[in-house]
PDB file of N, CA and C in Angstrom:
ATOM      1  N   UNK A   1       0.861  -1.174   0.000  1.00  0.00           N
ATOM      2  CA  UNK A   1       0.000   0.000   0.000  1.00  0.00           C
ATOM      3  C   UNK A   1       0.908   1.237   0.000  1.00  0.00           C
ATOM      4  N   UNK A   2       0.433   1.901  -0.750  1.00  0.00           N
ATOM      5  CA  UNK A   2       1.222   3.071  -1.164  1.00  0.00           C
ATOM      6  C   UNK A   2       1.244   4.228   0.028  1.00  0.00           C
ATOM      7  N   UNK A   3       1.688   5.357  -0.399  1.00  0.00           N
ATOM      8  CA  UNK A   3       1.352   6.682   0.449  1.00  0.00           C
ATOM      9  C   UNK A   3       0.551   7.377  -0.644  1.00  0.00           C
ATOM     10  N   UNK A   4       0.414   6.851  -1.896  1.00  0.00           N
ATOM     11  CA  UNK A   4      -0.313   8.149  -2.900  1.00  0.00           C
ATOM     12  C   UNK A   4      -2.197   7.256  -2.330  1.00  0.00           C
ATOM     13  N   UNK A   5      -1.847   6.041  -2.317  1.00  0.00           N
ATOM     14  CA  UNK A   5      -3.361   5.205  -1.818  1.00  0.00           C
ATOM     15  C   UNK A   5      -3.661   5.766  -0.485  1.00  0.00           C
ATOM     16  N   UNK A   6      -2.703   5.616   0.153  1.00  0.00           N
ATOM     17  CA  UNK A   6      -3.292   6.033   2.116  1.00  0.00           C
ATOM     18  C   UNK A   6      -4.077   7.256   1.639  1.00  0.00           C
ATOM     19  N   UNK A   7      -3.564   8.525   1.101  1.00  0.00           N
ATOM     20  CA  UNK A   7      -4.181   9.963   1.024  1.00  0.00           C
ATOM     21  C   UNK A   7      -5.331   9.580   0.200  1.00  0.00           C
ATOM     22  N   UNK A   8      -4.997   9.106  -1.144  1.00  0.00           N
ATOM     23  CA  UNK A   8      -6.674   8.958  -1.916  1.00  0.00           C
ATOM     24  C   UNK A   8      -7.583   8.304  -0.742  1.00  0.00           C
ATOM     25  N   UNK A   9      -7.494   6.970  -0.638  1.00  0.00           N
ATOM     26  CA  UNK A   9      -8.412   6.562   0.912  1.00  0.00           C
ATOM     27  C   UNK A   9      -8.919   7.875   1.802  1.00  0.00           C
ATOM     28  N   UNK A  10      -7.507   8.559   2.335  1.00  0.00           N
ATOM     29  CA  UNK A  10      -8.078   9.104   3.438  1.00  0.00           C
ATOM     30  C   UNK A  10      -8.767  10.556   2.964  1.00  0.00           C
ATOM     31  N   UNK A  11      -8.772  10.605   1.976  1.00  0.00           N
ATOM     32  CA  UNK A  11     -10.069  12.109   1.465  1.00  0.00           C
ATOM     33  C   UNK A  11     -10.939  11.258   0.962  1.00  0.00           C
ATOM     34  N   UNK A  12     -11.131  10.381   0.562  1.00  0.00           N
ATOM     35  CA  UNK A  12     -12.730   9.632   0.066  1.00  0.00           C
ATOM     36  C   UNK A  12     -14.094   9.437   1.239  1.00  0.00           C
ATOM     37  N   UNK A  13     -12.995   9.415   2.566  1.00  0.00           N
ATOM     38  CA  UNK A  13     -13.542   9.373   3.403  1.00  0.00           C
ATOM     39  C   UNK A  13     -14.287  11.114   3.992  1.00  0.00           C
ATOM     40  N   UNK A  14     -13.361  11.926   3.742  1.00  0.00           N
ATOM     41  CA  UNK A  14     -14.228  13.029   3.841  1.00  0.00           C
ATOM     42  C   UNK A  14     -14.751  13.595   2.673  1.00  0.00           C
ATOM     43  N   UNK A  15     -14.613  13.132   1.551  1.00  0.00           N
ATOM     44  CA  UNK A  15     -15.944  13.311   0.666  1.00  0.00           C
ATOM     45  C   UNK A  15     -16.623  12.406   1.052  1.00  0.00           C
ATOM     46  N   UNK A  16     -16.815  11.288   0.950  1.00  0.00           N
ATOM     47  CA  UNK A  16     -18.175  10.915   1.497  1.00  0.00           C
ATOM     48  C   UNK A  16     -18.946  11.278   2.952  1.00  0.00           C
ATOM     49  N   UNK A  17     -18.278  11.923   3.555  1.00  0.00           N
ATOM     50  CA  UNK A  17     -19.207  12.579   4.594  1.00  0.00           C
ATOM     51  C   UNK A  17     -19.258  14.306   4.041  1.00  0.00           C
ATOM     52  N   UNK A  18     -18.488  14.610   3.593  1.00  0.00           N
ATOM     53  CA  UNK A  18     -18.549  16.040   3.231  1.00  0.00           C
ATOM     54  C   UNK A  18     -17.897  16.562   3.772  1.00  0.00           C
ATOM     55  N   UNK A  19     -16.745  16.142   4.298  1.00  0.00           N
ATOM     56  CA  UNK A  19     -15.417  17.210   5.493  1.00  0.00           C
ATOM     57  C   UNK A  19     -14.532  16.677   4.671  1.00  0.00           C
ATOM     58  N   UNK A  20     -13.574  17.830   4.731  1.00  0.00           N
ATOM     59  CA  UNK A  20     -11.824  17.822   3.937  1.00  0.00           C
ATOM     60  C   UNK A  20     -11.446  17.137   5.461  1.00  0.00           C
ATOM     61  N   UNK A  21     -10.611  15.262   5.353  1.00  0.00           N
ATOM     62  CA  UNK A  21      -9.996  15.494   6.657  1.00  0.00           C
ATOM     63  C   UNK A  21      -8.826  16.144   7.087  1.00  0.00           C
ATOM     64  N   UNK A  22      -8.030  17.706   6.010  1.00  0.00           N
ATOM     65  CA  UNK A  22      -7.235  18.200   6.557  1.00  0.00           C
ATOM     66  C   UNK A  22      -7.672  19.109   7.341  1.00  0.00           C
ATOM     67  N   UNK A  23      -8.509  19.783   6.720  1.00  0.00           N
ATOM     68  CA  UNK A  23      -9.280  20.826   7.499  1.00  0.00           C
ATOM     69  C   UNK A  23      -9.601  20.675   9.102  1.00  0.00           C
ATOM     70  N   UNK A  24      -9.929  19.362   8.547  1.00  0.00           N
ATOM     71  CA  UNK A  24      -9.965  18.870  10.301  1.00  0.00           C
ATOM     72  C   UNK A  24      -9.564  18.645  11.081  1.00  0.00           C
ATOM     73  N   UNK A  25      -8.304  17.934  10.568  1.00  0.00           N
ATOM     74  CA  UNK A  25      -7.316  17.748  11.175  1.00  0.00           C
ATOM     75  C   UNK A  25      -6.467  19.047  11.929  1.00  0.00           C
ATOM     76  N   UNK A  26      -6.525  20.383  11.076  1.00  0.00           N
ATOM     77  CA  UNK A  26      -5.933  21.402  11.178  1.00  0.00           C
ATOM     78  C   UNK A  26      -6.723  22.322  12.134  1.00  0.00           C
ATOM     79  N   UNK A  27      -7.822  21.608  12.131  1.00  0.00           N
ATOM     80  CA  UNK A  27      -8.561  22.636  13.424  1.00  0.00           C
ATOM     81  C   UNK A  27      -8.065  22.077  14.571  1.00  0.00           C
ATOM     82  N   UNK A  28      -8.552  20.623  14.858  1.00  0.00           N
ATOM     83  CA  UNK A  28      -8.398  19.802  15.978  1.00  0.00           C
ATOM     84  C   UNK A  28      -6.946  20.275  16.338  1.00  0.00           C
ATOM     85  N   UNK A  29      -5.948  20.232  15.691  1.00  0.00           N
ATOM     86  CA  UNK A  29      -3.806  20.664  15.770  1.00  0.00           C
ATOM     87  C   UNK A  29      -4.252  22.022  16.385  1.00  0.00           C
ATOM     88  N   UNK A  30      -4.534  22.412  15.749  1.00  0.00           N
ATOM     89  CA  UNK A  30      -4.394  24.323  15.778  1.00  0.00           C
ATOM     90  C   UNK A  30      -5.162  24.819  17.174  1.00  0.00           C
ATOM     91  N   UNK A  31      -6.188  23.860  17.389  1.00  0.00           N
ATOM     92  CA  UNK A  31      -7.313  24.683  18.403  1.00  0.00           C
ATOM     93  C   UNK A  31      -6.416  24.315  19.661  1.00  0.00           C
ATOM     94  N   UNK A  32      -5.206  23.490  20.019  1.00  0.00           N
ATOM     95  CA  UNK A  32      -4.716  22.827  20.906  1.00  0.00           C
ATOM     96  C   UNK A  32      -4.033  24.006  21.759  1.00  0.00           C
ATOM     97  N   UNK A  33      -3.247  24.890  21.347  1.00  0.00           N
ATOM     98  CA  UNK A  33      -2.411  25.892  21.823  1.00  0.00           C
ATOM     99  C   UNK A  33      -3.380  26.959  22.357  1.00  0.00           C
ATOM    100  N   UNK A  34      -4.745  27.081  21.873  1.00  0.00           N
ATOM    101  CA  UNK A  34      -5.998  27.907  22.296  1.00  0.00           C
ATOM    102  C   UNK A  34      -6.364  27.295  23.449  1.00  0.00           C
ATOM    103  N   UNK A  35      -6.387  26.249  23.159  1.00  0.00           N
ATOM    104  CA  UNK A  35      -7.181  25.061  24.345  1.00  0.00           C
ATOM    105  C   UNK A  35      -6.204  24.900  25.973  1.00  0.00           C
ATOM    106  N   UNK A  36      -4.871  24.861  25.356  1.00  0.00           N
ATOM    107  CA  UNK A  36      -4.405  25.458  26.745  1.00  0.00           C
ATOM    108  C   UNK A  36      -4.152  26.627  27.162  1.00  0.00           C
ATOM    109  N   UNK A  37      -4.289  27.860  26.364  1.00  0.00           N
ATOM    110  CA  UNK A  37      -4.084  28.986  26.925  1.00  0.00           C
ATOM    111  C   UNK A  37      -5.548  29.094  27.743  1.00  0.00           C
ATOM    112  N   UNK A  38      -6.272  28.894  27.034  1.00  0.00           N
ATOM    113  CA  UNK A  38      -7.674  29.081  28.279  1.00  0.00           C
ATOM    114  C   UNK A  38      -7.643  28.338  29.534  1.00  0.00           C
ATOM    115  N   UNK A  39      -7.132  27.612  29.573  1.00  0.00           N
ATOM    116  CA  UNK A  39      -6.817  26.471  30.802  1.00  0.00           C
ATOM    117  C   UNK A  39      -5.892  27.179  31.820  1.00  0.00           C
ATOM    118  N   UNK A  40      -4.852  27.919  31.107  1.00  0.00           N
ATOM    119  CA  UNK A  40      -4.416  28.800  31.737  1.00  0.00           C
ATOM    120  C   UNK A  40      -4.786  29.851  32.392  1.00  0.00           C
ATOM    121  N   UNK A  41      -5.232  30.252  31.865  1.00  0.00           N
ATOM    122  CA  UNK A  41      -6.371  31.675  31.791  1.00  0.00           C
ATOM    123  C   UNK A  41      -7.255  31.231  32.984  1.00  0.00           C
ATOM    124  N   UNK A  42      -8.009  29.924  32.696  1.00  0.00           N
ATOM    125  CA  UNK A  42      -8.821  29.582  34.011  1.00  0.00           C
ATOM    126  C   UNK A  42      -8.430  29.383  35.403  1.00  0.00           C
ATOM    127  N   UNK A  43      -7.315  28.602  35.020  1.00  0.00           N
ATOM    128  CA  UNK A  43      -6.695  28.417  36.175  1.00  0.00           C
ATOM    129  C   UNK A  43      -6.081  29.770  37.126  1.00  0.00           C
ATOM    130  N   UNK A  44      -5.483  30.422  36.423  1.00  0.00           N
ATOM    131  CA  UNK A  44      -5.096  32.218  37.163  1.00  0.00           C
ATOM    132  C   UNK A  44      -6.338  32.640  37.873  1.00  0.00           C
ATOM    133  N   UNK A  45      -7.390  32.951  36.862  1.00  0.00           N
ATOM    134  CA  UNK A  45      -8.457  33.720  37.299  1.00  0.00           C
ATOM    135  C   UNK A  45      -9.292  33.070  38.810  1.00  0.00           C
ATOM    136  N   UNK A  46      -8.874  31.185  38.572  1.00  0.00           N
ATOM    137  CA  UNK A  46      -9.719  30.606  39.820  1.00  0.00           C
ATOM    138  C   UNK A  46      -8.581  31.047  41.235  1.00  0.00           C
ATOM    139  N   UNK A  47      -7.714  30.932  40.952  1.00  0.00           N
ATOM    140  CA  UNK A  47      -6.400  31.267  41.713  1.00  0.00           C
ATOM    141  C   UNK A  47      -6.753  32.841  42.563  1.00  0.00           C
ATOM    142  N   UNK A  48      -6.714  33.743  41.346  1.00  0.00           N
ATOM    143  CA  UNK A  48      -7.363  35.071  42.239  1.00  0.00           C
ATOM    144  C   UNK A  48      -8.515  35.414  42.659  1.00  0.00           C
ATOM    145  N   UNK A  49      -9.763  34.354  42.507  1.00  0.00           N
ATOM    146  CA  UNK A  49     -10.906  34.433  43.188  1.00  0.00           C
ATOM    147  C   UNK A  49     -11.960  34.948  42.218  1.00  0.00           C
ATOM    148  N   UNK A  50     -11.629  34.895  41.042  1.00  0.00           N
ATOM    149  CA  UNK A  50     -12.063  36.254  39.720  1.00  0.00           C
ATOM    150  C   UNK A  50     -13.293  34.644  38.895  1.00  0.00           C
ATOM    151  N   UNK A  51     -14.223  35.861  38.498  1.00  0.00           N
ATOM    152  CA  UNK A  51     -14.746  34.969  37.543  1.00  0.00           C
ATOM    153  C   UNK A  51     -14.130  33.686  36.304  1.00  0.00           C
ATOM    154  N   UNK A  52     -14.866  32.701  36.331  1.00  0.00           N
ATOM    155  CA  UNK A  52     -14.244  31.534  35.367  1.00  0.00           C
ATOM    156  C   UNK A  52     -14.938  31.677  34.328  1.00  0.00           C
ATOM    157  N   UNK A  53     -16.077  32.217  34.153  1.00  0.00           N
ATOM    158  CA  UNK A  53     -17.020  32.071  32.834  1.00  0.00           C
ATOM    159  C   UNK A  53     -16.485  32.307  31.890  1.00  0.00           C
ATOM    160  N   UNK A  54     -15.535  33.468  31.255  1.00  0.00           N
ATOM    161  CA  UNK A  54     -15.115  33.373  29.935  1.00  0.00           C
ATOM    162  C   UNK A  54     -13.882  32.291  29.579  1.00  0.00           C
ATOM    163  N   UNK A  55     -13.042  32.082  30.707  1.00  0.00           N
ATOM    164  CA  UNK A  55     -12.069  31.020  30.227  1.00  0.00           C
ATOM    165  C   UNK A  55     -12.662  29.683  30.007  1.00  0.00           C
ATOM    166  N   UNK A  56     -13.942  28.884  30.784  1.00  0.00           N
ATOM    167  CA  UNK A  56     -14.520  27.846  30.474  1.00  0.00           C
ATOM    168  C   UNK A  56     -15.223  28.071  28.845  1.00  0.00           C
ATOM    169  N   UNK A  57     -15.995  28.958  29.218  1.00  0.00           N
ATOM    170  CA  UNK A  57     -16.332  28.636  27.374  1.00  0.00           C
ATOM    171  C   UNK A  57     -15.179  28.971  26.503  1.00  0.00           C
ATOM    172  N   UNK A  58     -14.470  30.059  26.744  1.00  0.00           N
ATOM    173  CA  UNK A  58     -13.450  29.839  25.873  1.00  0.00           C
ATOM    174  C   UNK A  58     -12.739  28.076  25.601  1.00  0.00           C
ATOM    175  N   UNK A  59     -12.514  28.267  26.424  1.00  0.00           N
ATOM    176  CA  UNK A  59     -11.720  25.935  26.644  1.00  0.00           C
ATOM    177  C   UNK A  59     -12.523  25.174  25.922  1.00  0.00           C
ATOM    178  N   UNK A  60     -14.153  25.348  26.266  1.00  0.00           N
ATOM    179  CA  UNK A  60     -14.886  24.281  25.269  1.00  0.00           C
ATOM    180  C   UNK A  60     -15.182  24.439  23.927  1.00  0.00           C
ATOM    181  N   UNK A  61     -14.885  25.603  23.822  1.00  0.00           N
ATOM    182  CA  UNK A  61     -15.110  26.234  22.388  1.00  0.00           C
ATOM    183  C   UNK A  61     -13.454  25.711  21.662  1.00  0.00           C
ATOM    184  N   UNK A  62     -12.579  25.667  21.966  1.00  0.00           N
ATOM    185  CA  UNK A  62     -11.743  25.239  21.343  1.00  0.00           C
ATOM    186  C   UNK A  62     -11.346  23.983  21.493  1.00  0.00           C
ATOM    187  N   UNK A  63     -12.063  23.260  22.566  1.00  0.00           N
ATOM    188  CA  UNK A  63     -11.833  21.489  22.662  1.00  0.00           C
ATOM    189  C   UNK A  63     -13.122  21.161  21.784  1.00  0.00           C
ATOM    190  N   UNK A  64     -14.261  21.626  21.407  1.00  0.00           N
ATOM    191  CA  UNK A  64     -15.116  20.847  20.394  1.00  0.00           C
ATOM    192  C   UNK A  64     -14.943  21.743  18.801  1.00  0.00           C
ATOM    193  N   UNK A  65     -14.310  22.535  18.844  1.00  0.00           N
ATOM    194  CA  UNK A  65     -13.927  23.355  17.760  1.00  0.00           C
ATOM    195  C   UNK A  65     -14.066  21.983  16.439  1.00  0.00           C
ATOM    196  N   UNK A  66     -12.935  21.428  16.468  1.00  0.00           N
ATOM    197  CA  UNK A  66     -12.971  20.374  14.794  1.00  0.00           C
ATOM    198  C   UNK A  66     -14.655  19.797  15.139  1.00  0.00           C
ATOM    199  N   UNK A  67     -15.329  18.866  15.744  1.00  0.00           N
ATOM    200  CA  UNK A  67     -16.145  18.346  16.046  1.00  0.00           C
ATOM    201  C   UNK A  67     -17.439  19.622  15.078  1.00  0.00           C
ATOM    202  N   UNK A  68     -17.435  20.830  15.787  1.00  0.00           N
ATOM    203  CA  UNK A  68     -18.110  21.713  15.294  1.00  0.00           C
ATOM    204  C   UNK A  68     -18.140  21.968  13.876  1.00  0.00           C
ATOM    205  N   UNK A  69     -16.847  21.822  12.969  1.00  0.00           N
ATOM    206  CA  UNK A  69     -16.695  22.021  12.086  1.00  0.00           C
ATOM    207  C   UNK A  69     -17.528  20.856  11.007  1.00  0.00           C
ATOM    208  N   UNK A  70     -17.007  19.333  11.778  1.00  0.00           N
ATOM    209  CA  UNK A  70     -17.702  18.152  11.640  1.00  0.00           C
ATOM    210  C   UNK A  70     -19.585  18.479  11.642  1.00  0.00           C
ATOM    211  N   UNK A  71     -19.371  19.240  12.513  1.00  0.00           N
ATOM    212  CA  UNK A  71     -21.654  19.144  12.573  1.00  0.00           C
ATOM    213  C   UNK A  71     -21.551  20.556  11.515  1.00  0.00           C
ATOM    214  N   UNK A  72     -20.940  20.801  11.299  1.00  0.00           N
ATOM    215  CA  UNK A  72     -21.678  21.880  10.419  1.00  0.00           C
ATOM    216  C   UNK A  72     -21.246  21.512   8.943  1.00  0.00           C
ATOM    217  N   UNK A  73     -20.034  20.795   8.683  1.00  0.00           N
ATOM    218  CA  UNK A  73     -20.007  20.897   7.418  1.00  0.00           C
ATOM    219  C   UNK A  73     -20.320  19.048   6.947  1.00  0.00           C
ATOM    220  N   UNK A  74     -20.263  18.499   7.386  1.00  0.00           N
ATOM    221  CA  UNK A  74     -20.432  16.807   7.636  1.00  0.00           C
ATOM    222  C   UNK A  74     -21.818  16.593   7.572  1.00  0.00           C
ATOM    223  N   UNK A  75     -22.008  15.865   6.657  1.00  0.00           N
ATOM    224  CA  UNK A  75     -23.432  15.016   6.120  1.00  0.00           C
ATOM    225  C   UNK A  75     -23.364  13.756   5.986  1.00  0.00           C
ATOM    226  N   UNK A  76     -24.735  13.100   6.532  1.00  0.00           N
ATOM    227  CA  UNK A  76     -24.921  11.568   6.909  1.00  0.00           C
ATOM    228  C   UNK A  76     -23.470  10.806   7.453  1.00  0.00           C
ATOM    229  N   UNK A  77     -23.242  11.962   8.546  1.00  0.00           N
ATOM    230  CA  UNK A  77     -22.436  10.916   9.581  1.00  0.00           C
ATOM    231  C   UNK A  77     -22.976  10.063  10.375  1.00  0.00           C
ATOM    232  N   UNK A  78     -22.768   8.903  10.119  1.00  0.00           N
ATOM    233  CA  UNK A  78     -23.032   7.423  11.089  1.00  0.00           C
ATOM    234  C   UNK A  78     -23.658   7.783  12.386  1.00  0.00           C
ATOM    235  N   UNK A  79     -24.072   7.504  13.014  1.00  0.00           N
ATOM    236  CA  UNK A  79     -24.946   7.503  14.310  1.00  0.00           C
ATOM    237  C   UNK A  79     -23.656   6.792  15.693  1.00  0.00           C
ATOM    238  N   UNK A  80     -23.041   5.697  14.951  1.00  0.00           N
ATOM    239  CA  UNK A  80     -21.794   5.348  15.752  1.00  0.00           C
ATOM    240  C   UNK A  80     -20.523   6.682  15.726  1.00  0.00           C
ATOM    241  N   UNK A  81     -20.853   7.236  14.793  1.00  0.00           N
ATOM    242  CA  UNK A  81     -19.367   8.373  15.175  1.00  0.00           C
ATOM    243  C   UNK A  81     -19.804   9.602  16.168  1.00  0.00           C
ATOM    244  N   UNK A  82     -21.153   9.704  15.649  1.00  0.00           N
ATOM    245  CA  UNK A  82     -21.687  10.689  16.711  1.00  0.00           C
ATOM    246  C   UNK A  82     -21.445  10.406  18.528  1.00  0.00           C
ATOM    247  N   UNK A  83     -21.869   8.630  18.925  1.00  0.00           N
ATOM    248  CA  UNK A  83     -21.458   7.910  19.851  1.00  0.00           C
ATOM    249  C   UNK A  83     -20.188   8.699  20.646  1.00  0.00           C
ATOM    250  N   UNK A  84     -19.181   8.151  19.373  1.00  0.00           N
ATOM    251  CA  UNK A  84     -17.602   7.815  19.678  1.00  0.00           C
ATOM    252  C   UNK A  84     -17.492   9.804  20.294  1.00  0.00           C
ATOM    253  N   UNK A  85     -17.718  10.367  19.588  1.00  0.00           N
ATOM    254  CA  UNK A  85     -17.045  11.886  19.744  1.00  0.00           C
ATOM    255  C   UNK A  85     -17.781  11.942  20.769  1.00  0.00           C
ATOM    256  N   UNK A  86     -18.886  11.976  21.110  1.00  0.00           N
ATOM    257  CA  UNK A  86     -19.642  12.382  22.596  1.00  0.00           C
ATOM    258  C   UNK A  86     -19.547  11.743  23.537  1.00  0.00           C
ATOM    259  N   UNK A  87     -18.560  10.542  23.645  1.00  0.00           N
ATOM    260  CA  UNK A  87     -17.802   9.646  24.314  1.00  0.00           C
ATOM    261  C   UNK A  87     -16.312  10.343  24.666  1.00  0.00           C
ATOM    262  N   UNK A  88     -15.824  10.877  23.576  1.00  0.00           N
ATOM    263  CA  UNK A  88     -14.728  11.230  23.860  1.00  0.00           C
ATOM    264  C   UNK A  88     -14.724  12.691  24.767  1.00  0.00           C
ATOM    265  N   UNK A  89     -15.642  13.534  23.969  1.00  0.00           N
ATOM    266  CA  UNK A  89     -16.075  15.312  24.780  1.00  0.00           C
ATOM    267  C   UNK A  89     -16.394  14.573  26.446  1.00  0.00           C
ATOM    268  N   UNK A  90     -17.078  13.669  26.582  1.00  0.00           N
ATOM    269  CA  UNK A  90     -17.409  13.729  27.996  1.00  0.00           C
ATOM    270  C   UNK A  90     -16.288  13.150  28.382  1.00  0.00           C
ATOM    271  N   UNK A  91     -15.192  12.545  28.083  1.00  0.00           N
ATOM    272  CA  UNK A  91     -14.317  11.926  28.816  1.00  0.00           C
ATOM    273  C   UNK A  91     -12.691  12.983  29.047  1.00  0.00           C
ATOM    274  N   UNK A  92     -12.862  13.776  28.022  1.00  0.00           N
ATOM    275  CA  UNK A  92     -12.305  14.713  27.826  1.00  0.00           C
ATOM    276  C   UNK A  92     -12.870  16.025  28.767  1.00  0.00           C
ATOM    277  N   UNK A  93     -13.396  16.155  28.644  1.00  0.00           N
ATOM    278  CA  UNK A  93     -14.157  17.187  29.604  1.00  0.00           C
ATOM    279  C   UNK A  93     -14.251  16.892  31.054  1.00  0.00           C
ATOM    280  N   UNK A  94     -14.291  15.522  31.679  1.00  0.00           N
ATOM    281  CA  UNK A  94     -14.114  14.898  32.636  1.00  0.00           C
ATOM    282  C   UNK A  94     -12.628  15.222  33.429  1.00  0.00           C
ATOM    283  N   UNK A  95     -11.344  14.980  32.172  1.00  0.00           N
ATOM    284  CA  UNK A  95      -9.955  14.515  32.559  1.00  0.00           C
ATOM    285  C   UNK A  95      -9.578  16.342  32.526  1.00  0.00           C
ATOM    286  N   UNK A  96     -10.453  17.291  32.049  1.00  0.00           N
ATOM    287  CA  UNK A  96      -9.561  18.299  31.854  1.00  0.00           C
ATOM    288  C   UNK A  96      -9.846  19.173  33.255  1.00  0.00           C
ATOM    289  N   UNK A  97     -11.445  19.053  33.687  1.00  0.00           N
ATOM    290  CA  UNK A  97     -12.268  19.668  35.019  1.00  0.00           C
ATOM    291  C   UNK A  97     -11.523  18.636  35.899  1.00  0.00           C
ATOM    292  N   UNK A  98     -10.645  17.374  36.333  1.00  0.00           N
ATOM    293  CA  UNK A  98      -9.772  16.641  37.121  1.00  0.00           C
ATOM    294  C   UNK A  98      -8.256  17.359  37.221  1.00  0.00           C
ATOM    295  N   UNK A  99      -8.050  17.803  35.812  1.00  0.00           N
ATOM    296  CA  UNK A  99      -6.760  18.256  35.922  1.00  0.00           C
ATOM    297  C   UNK A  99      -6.576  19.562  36.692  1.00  0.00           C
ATOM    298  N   UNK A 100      -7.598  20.319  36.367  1.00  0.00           N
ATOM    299  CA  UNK A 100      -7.481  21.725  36.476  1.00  0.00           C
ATOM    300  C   UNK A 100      -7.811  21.882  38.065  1.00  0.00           C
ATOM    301  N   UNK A 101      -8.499  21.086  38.622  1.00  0.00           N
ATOM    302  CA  UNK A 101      -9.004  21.300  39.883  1.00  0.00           C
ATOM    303  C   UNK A 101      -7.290  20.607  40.848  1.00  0.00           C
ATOM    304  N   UNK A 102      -7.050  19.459  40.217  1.00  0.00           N
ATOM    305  CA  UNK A 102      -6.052  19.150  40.468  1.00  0.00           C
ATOM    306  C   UNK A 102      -4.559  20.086  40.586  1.00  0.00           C
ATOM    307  N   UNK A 103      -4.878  21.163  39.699  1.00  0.00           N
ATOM    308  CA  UNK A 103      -3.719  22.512  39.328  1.00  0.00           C
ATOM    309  C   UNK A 103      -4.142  23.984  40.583  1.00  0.00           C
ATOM    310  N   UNK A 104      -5.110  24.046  40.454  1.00  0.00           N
ATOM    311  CA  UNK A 104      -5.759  24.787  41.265  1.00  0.00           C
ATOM    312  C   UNK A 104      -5.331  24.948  42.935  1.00  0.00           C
ATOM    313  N   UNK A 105      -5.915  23.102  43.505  1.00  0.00           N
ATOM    314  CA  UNK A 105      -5.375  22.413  44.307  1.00  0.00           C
ATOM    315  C   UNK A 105      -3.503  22.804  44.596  1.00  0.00           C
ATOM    316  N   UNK A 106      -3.338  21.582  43.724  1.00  0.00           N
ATOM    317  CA  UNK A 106      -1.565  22.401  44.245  1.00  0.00           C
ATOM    318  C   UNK A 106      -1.059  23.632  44.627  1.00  0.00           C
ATOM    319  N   UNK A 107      -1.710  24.945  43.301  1.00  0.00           N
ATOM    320  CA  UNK A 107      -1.358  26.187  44.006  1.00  0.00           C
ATOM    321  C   UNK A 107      -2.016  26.458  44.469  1.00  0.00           C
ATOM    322  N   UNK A 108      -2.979  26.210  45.592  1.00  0.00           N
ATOM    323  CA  UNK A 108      -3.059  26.703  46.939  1.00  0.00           C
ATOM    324  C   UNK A 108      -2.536  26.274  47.815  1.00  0.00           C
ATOM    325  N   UNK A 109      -2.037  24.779  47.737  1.00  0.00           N
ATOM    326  CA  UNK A 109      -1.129  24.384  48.678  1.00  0.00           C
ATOM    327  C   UNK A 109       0.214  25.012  48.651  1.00  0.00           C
ATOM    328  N   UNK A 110       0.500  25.210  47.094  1.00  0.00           N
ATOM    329  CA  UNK A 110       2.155  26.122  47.465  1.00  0.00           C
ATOM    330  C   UNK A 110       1.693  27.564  47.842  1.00  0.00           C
ATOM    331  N   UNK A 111       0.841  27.854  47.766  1.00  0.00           N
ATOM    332  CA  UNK A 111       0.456  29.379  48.360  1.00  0.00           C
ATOM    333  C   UNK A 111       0.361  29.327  49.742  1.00  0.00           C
ATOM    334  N   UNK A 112      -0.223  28.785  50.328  1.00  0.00           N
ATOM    335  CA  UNK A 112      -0.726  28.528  51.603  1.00  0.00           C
ATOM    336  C   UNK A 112       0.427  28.381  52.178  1.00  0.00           C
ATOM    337  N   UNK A 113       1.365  27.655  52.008  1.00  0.00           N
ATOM    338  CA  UNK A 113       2.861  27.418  52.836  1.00  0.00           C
ATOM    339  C   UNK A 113       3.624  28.096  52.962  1.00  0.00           C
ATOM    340  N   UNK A 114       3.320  29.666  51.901  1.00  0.00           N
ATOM    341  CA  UNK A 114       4.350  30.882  52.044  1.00  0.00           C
ATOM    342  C   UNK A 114       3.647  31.952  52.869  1.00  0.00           C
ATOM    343  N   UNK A 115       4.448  32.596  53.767  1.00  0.00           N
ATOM    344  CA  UNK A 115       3.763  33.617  54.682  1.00  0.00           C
ATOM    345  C   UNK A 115       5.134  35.039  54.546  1.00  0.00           C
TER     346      UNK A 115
END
């Protein structure tokens, strides 16, 4: 199997749903460096006691970003892929509200120990 076959394969697959999978690919890559600066962002703001609302939607807006691109430009996607991604957002969304509370956590413990 070639590399000129892998690529024909792997765009047949987003023509037949109707997504370029670079495009997608390039959101999902790209939205990543967004996705932790808001994490960042959240984490400071919970740190100084300050509202979280814009860094959380900011975070989910760039962790379902490709997905979004998927429901808006993607036709007669499978009922199993729909599954798999809303499997993954909740498990993802799970490990990132663990991490962050987990980040949060620590710096107050290294805060708390300095006087």
């Amino acid at each position: 199997m070639s590399l000129s076959s892998i690529n024909e394969w792997f765009l047949s697959l987003g023509a037949q749903y109707g997504v370029n999978p670079y495009i997608f690919g390039a959101i999902y890559v790209g939205a990543i460096p967004f996705f932790l600066a808001s994490i960042g962002w959240l984490v400071k703001r919970k740190r100084a006691g300050l509202s979280i609302v814009l860094p959380v939607l900011s975070a989910g807006f760039f962790f379902i970003s490709a997905y979004l691109y998927l429901a808006i430009a993607g036709r007669n996607i499978p009922l199993w892929v729909w599954v798999m991604l809303a499997a993954l957002v909740v498990y993802g969304a799970w490990s990132t509200i663990r991490d962050v509370r987990n980040k949060i956590a620590a710096a107050g413990d290294k805060a708390g120990g300095v006087e």
